[in-house]
C-alpha atoms as a PDB file:
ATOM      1  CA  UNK A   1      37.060   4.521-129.363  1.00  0.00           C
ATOM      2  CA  UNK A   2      37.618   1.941-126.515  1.00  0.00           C
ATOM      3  CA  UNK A   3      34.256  -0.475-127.028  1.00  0.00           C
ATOM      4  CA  UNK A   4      32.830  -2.034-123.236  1.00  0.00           C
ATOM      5  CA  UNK A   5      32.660  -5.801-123.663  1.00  0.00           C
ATOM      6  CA  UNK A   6      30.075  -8.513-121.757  1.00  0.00           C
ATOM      7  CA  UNK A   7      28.685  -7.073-119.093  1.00  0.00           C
ATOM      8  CA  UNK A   8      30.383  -7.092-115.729  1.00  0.00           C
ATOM      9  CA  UNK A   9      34.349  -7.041-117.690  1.00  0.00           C
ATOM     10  CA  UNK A  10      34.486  -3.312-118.193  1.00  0.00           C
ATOM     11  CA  UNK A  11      36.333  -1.746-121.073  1.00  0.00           C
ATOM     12  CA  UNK A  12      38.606  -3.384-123.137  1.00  0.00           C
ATOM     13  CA  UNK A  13      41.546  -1.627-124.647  1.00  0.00           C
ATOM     14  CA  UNK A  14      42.452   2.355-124.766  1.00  0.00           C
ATOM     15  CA  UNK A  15      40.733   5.631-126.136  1.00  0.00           C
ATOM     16  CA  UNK A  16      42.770   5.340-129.073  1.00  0.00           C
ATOM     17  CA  UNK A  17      43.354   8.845-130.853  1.00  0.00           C
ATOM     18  CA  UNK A  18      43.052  11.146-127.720  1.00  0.00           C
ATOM     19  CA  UNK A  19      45.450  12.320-124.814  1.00  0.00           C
ATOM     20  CA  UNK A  20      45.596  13.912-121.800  1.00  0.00           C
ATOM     21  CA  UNK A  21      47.967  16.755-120.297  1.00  0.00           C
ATOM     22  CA  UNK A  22      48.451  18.613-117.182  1.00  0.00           C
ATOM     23  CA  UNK A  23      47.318  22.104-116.974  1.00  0.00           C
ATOM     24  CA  UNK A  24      50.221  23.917-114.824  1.00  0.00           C
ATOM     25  CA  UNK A  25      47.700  26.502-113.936  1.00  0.00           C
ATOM     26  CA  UNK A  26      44.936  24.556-112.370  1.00  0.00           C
ATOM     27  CA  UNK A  27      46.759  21.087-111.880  1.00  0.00           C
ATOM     28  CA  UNK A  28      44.253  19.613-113.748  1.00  0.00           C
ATOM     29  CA  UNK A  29      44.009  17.164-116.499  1.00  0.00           C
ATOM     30  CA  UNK A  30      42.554  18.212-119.995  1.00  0.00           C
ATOM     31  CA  UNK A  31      41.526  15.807-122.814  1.00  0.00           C
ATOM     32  CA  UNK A  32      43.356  16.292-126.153  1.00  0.00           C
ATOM     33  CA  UNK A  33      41.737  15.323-129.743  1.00  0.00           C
ATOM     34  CA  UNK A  34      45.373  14.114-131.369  1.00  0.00           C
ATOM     35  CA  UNK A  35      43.863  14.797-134.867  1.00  0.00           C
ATOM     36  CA  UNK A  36      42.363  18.346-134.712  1.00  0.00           C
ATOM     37  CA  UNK A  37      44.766  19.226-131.164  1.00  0.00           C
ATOM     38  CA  UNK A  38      41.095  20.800-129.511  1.00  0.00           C
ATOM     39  CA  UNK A  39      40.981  20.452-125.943  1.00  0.00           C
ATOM     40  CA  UNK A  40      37.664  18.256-125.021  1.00  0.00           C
ATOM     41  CA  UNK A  41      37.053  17.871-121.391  1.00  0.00           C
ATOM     42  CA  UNK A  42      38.701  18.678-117.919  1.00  0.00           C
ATOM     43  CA  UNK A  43      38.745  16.594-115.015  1.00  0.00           C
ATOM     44  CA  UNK A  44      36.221  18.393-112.367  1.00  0.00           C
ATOM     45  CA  UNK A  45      38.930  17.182-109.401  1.00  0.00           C
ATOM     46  CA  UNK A  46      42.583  17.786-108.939  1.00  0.00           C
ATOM     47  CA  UNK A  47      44.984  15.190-109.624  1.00  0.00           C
ATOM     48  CA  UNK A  48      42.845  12.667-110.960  1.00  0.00           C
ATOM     49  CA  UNK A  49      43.224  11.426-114.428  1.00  0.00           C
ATOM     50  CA  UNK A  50      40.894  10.298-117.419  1.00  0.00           C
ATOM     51  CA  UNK A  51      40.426   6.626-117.427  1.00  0.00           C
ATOM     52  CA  UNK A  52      41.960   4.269-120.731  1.00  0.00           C
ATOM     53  CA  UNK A  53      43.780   7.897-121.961  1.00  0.00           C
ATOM     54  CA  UNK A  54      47.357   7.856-122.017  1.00  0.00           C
ATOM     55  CA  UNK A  55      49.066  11.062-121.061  1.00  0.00           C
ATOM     56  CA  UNK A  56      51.388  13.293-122.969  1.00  0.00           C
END
């Protein structure tokens, strides 16, 4: 996982072994696990994205 540094210089590097896709039902964004493929999370608002996860 990403680790937050000093305080006050916010997170440094990516969420390293997860992705993100676009649900073409709900237009929203879901959180992949890339080792087991589970879904983990969905954005509560359209259109936004998870922060530091790169899309697929």
């Amino acid at each position: 996982m990403a680790k937050n540094g000093p305080k006050g210089h916010g997170r440094s590097g990516k969420v390293s072994k997860r992705s993100q896709v676009l649900s073409p039902r709900n237009k929203r964004w879901t959180k992949v696990d890339n080792k087991t493929g589970r879904f983990m999370d969905q954005m509560a608002r359209k259109g936004k994205t998870f922060k530091g996860v790169r899309m697929k």
